[in-house]
Protein backbone atom coordinates (compact mmCIF):
# COMPACT_ATOMS: atom_id res chain seq x y z
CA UNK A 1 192.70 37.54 48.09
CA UNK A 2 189.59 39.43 47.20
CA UNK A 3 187.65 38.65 44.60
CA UNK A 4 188.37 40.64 41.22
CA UNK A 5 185.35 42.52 39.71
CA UNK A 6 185.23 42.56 36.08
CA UNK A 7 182.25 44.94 34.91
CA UNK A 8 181.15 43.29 31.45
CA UNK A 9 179.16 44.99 28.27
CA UNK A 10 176.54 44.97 27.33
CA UNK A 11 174.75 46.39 30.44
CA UNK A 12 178.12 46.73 32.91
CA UNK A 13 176.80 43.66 34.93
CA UNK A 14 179.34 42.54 37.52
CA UNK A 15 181.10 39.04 36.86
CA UNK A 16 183.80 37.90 40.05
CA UNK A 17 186.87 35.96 40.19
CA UNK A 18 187.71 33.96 42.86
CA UNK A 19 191.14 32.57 43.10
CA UNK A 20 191.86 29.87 45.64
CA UNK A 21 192.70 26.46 45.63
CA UNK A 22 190.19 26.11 43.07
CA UNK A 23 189.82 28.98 40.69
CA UNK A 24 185.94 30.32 40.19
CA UNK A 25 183.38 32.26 38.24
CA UNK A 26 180.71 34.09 40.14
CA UNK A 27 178.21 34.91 36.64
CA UNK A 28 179.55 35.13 33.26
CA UNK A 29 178.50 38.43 31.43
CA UNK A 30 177.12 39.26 28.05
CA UNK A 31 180.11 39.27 26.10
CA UNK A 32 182.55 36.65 25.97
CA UNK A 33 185.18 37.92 24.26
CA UNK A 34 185.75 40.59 26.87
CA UNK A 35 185.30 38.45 29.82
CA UNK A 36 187.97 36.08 28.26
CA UNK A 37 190.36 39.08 27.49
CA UNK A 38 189.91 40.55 31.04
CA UNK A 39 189.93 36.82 32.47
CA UNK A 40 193.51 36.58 30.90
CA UNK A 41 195.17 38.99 32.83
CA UNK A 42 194.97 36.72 35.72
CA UNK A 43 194.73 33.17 35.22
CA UNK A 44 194.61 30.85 32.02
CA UNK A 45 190.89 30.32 31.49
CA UNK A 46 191.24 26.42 31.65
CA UNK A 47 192.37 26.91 35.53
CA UNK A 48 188.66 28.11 36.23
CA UNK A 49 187.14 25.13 38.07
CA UNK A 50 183.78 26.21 38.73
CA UNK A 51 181.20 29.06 37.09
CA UNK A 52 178.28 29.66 39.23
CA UNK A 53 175.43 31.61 38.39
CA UNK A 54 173.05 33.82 40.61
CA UNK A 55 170.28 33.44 37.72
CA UNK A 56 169.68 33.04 33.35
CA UNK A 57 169.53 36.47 32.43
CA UNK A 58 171.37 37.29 29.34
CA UNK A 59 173.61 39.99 30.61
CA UNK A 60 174.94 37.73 33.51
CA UNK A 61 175.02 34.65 31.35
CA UNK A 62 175.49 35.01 27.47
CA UNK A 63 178.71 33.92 27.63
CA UNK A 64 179.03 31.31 29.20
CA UNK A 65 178.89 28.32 26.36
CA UNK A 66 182.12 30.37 25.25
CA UNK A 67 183.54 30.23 28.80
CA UNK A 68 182.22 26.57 29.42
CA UNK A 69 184.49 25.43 26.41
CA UNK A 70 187.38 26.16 28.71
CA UNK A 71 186.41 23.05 30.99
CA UNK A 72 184.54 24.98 33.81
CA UNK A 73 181.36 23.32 35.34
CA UNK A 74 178.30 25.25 35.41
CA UNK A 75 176.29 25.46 38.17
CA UNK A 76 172.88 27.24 38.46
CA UNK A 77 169.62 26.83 40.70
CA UNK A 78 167.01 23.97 38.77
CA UNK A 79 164.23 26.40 38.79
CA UNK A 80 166.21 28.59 36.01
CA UNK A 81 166.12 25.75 33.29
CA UNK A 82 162.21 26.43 32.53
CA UNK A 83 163.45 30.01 32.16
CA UNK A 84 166.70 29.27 30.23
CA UNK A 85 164.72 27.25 27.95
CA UNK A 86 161.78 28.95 27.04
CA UNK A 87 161.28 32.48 28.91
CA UNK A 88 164.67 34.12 27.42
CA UNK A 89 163.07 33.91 24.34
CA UNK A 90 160.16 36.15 24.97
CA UNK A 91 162.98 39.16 26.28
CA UNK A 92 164.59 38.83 22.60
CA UNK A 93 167.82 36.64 23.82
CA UNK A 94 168.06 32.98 22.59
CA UNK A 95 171.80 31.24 24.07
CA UNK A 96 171.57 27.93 25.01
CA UNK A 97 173.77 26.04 27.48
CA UNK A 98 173.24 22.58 29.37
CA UNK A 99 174.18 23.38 33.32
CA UNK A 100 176.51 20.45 34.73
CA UNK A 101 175.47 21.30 38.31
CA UNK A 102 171.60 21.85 39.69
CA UNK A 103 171.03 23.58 42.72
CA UNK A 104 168.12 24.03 45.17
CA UNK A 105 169.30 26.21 47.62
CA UNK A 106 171.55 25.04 51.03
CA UNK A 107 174.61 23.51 49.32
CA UNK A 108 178.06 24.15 50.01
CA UNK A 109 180.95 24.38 47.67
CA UNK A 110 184.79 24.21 48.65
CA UNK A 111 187.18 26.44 46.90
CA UNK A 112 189.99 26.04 49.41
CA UNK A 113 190.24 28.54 52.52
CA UNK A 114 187.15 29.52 50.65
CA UNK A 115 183.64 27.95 50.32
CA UNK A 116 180.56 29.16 49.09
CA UNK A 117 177.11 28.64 50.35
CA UNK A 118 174.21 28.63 47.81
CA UNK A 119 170.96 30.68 49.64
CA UNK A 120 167.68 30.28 47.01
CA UNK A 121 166.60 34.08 46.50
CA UNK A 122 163.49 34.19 44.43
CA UNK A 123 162.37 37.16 42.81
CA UNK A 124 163.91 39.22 40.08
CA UNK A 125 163.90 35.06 38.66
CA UNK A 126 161.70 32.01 40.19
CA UNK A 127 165.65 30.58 40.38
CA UNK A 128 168.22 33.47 41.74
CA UNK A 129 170.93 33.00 43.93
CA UNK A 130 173.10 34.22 45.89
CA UNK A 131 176.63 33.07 47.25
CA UNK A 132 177.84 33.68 50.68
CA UNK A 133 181.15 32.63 52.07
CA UNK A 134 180.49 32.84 56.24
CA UNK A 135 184.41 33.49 57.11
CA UNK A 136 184.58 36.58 55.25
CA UNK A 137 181.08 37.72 55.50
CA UNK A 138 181.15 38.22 51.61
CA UNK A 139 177.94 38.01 49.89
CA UNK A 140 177.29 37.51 45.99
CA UNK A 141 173.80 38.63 45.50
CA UNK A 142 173.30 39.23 41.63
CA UNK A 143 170.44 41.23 40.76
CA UNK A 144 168.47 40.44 44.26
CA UNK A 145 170.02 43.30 45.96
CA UNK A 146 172.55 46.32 44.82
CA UNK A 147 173.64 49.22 46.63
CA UNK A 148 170.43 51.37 45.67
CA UNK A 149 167.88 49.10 45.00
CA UNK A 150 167.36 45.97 44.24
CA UNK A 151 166.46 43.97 40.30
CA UNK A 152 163.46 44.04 38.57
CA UNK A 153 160.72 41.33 39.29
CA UNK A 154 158.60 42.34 36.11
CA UNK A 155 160.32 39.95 34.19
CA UNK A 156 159.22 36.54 33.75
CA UNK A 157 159.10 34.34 36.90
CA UNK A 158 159.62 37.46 38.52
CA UNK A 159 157.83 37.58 41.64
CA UNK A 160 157.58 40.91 44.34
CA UNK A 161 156.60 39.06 47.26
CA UNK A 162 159.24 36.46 46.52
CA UNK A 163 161.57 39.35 46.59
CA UNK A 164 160.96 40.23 50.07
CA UNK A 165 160.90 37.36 51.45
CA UNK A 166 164.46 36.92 50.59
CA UNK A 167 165.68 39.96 51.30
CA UNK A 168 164.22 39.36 54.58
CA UNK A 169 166.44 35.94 54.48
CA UNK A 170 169.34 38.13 53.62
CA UNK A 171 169.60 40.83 56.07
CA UNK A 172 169.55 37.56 59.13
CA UNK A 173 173.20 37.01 57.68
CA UNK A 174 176.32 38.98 59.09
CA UNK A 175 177.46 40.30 55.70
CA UNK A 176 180.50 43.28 55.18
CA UNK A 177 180.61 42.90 52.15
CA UNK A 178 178.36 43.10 49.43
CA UNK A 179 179.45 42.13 45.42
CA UNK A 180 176.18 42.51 43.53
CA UNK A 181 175.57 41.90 40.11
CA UNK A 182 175.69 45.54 39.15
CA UNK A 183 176.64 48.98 40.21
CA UNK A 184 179.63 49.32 43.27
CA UNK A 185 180.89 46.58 45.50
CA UNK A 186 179.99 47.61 49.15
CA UNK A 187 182.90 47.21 52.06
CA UNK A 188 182.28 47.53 55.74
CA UNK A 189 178.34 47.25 57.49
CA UNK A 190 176.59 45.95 53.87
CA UNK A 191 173.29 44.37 55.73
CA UNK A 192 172.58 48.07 56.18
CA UNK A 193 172.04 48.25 52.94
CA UNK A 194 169.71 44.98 52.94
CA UNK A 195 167.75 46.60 55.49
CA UNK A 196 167.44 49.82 53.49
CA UNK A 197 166.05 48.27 49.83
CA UNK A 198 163.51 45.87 52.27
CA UNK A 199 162.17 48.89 53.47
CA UNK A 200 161.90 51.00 49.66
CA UNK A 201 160.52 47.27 48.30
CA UNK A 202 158.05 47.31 50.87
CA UNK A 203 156.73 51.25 49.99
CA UNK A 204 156.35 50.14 46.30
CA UNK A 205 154.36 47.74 47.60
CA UNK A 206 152.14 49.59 49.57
């Protein structure tokens, strides 16, 4: 089954449902009340096992203490917390949660026929992630890389020449598929489009 897209207010940022063995959350949105009304139309919130998250922003992860009440576990990269703690505040957005899973980047989770590879992606955050699962050639890439373009590193711990560096570690994998964190899921060839925002990063760069 493919994963379900659920586009979530305020800023239509993508959140994914995985349902395997073990039921999963790829980001959690701004707005919990929709995500839990949209979750409900396919599985009972307490069934979701795991929510991971590609980075702290607040449009990809305002609601998750609401969604964490349900049981889920939480996992997100370590180099977020600093971020989640104290550089949210500065953007206007104070939500705190307490992550029951660090990661650093190489770790693999099981979901069932599933499993989901964690690849550190600095750059629009000091902590992004993505989430690859090899079989399918699906990749989960947040605000790292979209269809046109890739997210802003202006932010804080935002970094350019982080950035490229791992979009140059993305476009090495075979990926079909690409589910970013906003804007349309691409089907068929996505490393094409990799290949195309490395090369429109690198002009801004000069």
């Amino acid at each position: 089954m493919k994963p379900i897209r659920i586009v979530t207010p305020p800023l239509g940022a993508n959140v994914y449902l995985i349902i395997d063995e073990r039921v999963a959350l790829i980001d959690a949105g701004g707005d919990a009340g929709f995500l839990i009304k949209a979750l409900q139309r396919y599985v009972n919130p307490k069934e979701i096992e795991y929510l991971f998250l590609t980075h702290s922003h607040f449009d990809h992860a305002m609601a998750v203490p609401e969604v964490k009440r349900f049981g889920c576990k939480v996992v997100m990269h370590s180099m977020e917390l600093d971020l989640l703690n104290r550089g949210l505040t500065k953007l206007g957005y104070v939500y705190h949660f307490k992550p029951d899973i660090l990661v650093f980047g190489g770790e693999t989770f099981e979901l069932g026929e599933l499993k989901l590879e964690v690849i550190h992606t600095p750059g629009h955050t000091s902590g992004s992630v993505c989430y690859y699962e090899p079989k399918r050639k699906w990749l989960f890439s947040g605000d790292t890389v979209f269809k046109f373009g890739f997210g802003r590193y202006d932010f804080p711990s935002g970094n350019p020449y982080d950035l490229l560096k791992s979009l140059e570690i993305l476009r090495r994998l075979n990926v079909e598929s690409l589910y970013p964190g906003h804007d349309d899921i691409v089907e068929g060839e996505a490393r094409i489009y990799i290949e195309k925002n490395m090369e429109i990063l690198k002009s801004l760069m000069g």
